[in-house]
Protein backbone atom coordinates (compact mmCIF):
# COMPACT_ATOMS: atom_id res chain seq x y z
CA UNK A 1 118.82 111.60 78.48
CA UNK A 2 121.26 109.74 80.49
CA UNK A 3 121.94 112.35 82.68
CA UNK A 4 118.21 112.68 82.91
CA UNK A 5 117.38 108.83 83.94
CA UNK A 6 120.89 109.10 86.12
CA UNK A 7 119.46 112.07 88.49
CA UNK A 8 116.02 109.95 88.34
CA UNK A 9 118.02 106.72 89.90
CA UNK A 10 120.41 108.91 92.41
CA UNK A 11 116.36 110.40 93.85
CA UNK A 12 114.77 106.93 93.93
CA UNK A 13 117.88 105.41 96.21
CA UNK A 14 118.09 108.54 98.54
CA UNK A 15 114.32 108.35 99.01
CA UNK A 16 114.30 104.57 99.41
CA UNK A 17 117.35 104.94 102.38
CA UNK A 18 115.67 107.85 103.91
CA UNK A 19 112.62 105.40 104.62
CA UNK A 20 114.80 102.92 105.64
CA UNK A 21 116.43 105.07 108.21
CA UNK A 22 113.41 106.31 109.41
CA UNK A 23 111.96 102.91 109.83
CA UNK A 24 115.31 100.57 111.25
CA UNK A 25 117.46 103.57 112.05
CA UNK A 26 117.10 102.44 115.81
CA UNK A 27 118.57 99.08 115.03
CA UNK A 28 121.51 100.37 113.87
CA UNK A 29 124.13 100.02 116.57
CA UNK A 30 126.36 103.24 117.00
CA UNK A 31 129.21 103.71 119.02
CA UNK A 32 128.75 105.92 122.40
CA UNK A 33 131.44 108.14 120.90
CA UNK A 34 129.81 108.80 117.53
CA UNK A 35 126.44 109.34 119.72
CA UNK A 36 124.82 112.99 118.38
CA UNK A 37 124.62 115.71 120.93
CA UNK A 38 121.52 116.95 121.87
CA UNK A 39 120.70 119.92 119.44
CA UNK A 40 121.18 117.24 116.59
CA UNK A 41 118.50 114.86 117.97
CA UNK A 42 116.57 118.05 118.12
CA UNK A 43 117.41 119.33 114.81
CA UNK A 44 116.41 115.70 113.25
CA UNK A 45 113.21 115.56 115.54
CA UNK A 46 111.64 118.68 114.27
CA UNK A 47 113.25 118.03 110.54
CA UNK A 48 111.28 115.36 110.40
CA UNK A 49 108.00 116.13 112.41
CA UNK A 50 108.09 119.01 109.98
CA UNK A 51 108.51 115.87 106.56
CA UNK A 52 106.28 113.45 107.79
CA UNK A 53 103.40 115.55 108.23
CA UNK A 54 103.81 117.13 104.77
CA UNK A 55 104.23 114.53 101.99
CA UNK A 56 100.53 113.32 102.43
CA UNK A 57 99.45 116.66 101.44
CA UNK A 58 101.98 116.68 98.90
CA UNK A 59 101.11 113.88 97.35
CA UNK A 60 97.67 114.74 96.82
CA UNK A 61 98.55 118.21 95.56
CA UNK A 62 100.82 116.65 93.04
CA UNK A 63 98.07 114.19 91.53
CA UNK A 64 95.60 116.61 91.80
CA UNK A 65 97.80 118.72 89.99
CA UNK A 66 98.61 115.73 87.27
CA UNK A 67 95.01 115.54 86.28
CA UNK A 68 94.70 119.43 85.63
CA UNK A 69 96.99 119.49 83.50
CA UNK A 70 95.92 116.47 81.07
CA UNK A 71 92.80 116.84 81.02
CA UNK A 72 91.66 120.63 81.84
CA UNK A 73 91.84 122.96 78.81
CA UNK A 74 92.82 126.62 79.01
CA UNK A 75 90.33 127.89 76.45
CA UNK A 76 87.73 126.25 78.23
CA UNK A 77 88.52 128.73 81.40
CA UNK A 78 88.48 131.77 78.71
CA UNK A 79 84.63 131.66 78.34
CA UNK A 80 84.13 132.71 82.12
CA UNK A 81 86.43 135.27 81.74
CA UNK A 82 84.30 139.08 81.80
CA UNK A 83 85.35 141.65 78.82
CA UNK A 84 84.93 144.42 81.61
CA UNK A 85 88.73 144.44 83.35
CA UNK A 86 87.17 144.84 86.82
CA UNK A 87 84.55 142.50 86.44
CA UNK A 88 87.14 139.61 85.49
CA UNK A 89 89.24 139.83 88.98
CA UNK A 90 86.62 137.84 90.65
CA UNK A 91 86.28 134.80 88.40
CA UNK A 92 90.17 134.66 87.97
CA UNK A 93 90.46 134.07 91.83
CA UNK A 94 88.10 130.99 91.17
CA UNK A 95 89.98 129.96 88.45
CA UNK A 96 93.19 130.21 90.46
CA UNK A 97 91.21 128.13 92.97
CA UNK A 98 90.66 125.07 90.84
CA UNK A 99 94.67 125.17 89.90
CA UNK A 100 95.94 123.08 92.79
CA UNK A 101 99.56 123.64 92.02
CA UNK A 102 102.58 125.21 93.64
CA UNK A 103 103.91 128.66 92.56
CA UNK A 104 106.45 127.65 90.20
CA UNK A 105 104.11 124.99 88.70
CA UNK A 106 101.47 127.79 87.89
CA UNK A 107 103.78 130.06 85.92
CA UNK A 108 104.13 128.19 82.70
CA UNK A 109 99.79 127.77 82.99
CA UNK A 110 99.35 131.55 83.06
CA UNK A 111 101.91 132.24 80.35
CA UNK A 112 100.07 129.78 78.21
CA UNK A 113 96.51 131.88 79.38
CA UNK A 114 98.08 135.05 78.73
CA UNK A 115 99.68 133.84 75.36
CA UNK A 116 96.40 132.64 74.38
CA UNK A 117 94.43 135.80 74.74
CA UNK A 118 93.62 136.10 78.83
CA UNK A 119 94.02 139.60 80.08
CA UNK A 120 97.49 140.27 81.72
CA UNK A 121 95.90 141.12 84.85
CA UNK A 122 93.70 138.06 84.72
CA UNK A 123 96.70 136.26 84.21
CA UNK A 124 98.35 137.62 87.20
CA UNK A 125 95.24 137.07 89.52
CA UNK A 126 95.53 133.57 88.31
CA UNK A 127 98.98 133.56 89.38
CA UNK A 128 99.34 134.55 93.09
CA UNK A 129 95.78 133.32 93.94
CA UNK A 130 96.43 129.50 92.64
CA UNK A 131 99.09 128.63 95.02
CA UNK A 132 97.26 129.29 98.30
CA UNK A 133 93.63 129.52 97.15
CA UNK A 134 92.54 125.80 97.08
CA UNK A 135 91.55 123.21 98.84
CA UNK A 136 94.60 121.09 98.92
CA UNK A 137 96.41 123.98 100.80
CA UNK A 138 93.36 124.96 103.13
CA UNK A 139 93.19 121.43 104.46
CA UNK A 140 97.12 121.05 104.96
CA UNK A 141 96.81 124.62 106.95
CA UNK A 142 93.54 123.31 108.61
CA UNK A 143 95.71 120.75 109.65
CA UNK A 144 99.06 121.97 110.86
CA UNK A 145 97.29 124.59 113.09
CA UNK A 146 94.80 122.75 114.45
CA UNK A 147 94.80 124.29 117.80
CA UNK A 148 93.93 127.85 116.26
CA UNK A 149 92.18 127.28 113.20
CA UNK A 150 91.52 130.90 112.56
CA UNK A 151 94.81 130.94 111.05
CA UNK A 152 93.48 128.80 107.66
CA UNK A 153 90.25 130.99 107.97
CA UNK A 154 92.40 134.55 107.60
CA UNK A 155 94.83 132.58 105.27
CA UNK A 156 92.27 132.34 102.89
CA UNK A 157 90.21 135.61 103.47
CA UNK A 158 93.80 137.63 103.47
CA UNK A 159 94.86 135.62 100.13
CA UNK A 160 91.54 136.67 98.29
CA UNK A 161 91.49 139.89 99.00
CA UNK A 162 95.36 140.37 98.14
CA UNK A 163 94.90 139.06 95.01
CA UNK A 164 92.01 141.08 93.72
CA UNK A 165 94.18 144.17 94.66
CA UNK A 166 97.36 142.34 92.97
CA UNK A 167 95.09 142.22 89.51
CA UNK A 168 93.50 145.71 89.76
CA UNK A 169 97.06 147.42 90.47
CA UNK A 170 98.64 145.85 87.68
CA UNK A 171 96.22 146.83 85.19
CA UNK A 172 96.17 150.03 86.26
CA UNK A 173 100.39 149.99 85.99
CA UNK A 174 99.84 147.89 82.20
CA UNK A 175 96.92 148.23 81.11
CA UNK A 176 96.47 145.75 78.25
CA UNK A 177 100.01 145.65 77.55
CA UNK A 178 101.47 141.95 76.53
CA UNK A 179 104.53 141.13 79.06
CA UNK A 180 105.71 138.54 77.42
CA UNK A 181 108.66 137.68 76.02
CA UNK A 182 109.05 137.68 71.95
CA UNK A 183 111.20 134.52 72.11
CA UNK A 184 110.51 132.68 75.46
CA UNK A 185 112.64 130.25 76.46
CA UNK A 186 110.68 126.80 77.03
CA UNK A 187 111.53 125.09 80.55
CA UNK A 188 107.69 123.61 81.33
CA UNK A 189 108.24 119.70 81.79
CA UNK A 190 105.85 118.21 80.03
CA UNK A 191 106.19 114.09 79.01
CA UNK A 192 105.70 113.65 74.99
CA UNK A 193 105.35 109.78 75.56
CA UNK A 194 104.72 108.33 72.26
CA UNK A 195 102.12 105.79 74.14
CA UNK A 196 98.80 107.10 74.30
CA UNK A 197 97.93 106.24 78.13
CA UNK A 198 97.32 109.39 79.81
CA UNK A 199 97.38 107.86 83.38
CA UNK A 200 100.85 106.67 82.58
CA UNK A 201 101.28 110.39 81.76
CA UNK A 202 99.89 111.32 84.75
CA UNK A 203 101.91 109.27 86.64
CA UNK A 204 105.05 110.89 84.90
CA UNK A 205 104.09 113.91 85.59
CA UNK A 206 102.98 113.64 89.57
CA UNK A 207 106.63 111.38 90.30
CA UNK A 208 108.70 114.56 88.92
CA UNK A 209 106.39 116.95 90.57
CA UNK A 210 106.83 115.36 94.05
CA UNK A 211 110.63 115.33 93.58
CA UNK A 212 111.08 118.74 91.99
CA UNK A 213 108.80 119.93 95.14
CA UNK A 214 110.25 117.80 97.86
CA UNK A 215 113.74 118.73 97.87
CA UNK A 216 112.44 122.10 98.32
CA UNK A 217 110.33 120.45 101.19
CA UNK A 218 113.40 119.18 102.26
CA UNK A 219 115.74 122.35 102.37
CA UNK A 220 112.75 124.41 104.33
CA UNK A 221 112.15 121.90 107.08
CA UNK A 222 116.14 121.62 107.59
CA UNK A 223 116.28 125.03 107.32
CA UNK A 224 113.43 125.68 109.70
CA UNK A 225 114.71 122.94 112.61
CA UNK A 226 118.72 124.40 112.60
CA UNK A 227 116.82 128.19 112.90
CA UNK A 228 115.26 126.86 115.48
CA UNK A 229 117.65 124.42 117.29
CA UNK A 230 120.56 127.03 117.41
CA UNK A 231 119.52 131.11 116.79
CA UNK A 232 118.84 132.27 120.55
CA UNK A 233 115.30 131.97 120.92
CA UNK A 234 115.39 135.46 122.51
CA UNK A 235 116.41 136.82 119.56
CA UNK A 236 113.66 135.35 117.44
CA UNK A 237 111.04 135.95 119.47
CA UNK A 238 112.08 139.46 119.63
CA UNK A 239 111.86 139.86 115.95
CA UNK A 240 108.62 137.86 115.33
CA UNK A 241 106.76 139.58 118.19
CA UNK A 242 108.02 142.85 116.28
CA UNK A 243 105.25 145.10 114.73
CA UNK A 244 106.59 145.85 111.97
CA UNK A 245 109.98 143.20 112.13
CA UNK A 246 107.79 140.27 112.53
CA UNK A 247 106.28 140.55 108.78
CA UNK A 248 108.84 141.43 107.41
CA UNK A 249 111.31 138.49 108.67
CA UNK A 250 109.08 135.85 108.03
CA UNK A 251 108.09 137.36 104.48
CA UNK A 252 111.72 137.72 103.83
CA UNK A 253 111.96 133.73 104.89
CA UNK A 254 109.27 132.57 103.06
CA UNK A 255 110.76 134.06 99.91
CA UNK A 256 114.50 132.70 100.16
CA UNK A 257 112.83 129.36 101.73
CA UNK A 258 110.26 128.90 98.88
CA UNK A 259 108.39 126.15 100.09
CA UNK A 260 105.47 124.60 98.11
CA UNK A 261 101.97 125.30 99.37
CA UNK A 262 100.84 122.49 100.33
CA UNK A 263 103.99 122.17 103.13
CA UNK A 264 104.48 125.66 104.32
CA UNK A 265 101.69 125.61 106.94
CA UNK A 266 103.86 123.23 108.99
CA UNK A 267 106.76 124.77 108.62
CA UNK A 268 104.65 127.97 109.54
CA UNK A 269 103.17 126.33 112.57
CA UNK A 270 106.83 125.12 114.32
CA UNK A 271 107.53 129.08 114.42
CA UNK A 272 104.39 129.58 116.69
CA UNK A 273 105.85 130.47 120.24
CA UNK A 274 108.28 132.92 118.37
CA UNK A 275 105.91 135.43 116.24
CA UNK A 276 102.52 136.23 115.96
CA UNK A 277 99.52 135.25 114.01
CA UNK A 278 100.22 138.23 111.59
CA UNK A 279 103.45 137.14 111.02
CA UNK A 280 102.89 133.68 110.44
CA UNK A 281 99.93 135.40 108.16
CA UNK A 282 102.43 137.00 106.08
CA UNK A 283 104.76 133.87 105.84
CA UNK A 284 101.48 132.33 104.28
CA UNK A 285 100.19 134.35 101.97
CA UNK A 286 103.18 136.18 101.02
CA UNK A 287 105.20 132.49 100.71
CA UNK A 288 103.04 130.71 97.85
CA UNK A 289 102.83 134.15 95.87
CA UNK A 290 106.20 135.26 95.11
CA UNK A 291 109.44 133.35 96.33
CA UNK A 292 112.60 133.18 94.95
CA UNK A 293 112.03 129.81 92.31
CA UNK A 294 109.18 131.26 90.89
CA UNK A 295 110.42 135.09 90.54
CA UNK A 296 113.44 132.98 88.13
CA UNK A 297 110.73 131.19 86.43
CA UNK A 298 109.20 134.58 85.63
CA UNK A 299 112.36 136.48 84.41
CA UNK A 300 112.45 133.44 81.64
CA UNK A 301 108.62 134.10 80.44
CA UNK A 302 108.15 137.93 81.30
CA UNK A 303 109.86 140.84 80.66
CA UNK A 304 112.40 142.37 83.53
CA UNK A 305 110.74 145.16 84.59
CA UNK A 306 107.20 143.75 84.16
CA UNK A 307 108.61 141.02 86.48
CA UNK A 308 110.01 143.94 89.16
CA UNK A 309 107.24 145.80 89.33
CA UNK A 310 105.15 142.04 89.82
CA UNK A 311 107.23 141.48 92.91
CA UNK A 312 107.22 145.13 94.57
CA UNK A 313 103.49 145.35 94.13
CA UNK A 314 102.70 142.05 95.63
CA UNK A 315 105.04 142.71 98.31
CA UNK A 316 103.91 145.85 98.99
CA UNK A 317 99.99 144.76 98.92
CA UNK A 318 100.39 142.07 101.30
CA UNK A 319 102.35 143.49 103.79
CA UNK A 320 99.86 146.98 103.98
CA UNK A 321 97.09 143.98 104.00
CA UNK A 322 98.97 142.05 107.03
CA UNK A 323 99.23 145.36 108.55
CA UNK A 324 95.86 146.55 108.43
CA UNK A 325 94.97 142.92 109.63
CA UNK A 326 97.12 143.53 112.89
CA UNK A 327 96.02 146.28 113.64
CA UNK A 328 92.15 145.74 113.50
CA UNK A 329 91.49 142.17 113.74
């Protein structure tokens, strides 16, 4: 508990100097020989462009998110849900639409909707559709590319109909089988408080949401600038113009960067002049379904090999989906 309130403390201060930087950093007199060279103005210029413009959307997603989870009930979703296994793919996707959460915040929901009777398949439509499939994260991508909006349009088109084929493959892999784990270990973080306010709750709940997702915020945008600041831009235009190299690198980065949904669209949109619109597709979609936080989170609820075969088939759909988009559209 101590260690608990300590970490709490240690976040408040480093957000609370970060804002002071940003605001009287320029009134802080440095020496000419301490001055940073250019690349690190650059590197801290697109770090935070790439900050700034993200924690508004963040914020909302994270109260949004808040009231979901106090006040929305997961057998009252059940009644929508069809008997016949095809017929249920569509209403999951508008389930997953009305879950305004990131990807690893949606894997304890689904194992509590598969635990309590939803089909496995359901259950995974639920999963990869949440993430990018709502409002929250059309806006933010609405936003971030507002100079070729068709990008949100095919984010959400792409996401929808990846997600239907995510569901139907892995019924037709598992059937009705139950993936869970017999003895699941329990890392949701959910606030017992033994007062009785729910906004208080709420509240809770939103402040360790926006830290747990910022730092990742954080680590992507930093990540993001140095890529861009230092790796010959040559080089990374050559491999996001690529056909088949584009998708793949930026799926692979989306993955290891794990960004939250509502943030990756401007990370996304600083890798314009380098790839193109299907790559940048694939970073999107691919991003808020699977990525490396959320595959862990799995491994702890599902079994290992239901979990494998999870990740190769939503791999696998999205990039034969980003490639049939190419090609085409």
């Amino acid at each position: 508990m101590i260690s608990q309130k300590f970490s709490t403390l240690i976040g408040y201060i480093l957000l609370l100097l970060f804002f002071t930087l940003f605001l009287f950093g320029d009134l802080i007199p440095i020496p000419d020989r301490f001055s940073p060279s250019e690349n690190i103005l650059n590197v801290n210029t697109i770090f935070l462009s790439i900050v700034l413009e993200a924690i508004p959307f963040i914020l909302l997603g994270v109260f949004v998110s808040s009231l979901i989870q106090l006040f929305v009930k997961e057998e009252h979703l059940n009644r929508f849900i069809p008997r016949n296994p095809i017929l249920a793919l569509a209403p999951a996707v508008a389930i997953g639409a009305i879950f305004p959460v990131c990807e690893c915040a949606i894997v304890p929901i689904v194992r509590r909707l598969i635990a309590k009777g939803m089909p496995m398949h359901v259950g995974m439509v639920v999963l990869v559709s949440a993430p990018v499939l709502n409002p929250i994260v059309y806006l933010s991508t609405y936003h971030a590319f507002q100079s070729t909006p068709s990008i949100a349009y095919a984010r959400m088109g792409l996401a929808f109909v990846i997600a239907l084929l995510v569901g139907l493959l892995m019924y037709l892999l598992y059937e009705r089988a139950n993936p869970l784990k017999q003895k699941q270990v329990q890392v949701e973080h959910h606030h017992h408080s033994k007062s009785k306010n729910r906004f208080k709750e709420m509240f809770d709940h939103a402040s360790d949401e926006f830290f747990d997702m910022g730092k990742f915020l954080i680590i992507g945008a930093f990540l993001a600038a140095l890529v861009q600041t230092f790796m010959d831009r040559d080089t990374l235009a050559a491999i996001g113009n690529g056909v088949f190299t584009g998708p793949v690198a930026m799926m692979g980065m989306a993955y290891v960067l794990s960004l939250c949904s509502e943030a990756d669209a401007f990370v996304a949109s600083s890798f314009q002049a380098f790839t193109t619109p299907a790559s940048l597709l694939a970073f999107l979609v691919y991003g808020p379904m699977i990525d490396l936080k959320n595959t862990i989170l799995l491994f702890a609820y599902f079994r290992a090999r239901f979990v494998a075969s999870l990740v190769f088939v939503i791999t696998l759909t999205t990039f034969s989906i980003i490639m049939i988009y190419q090609n085409f559209f």
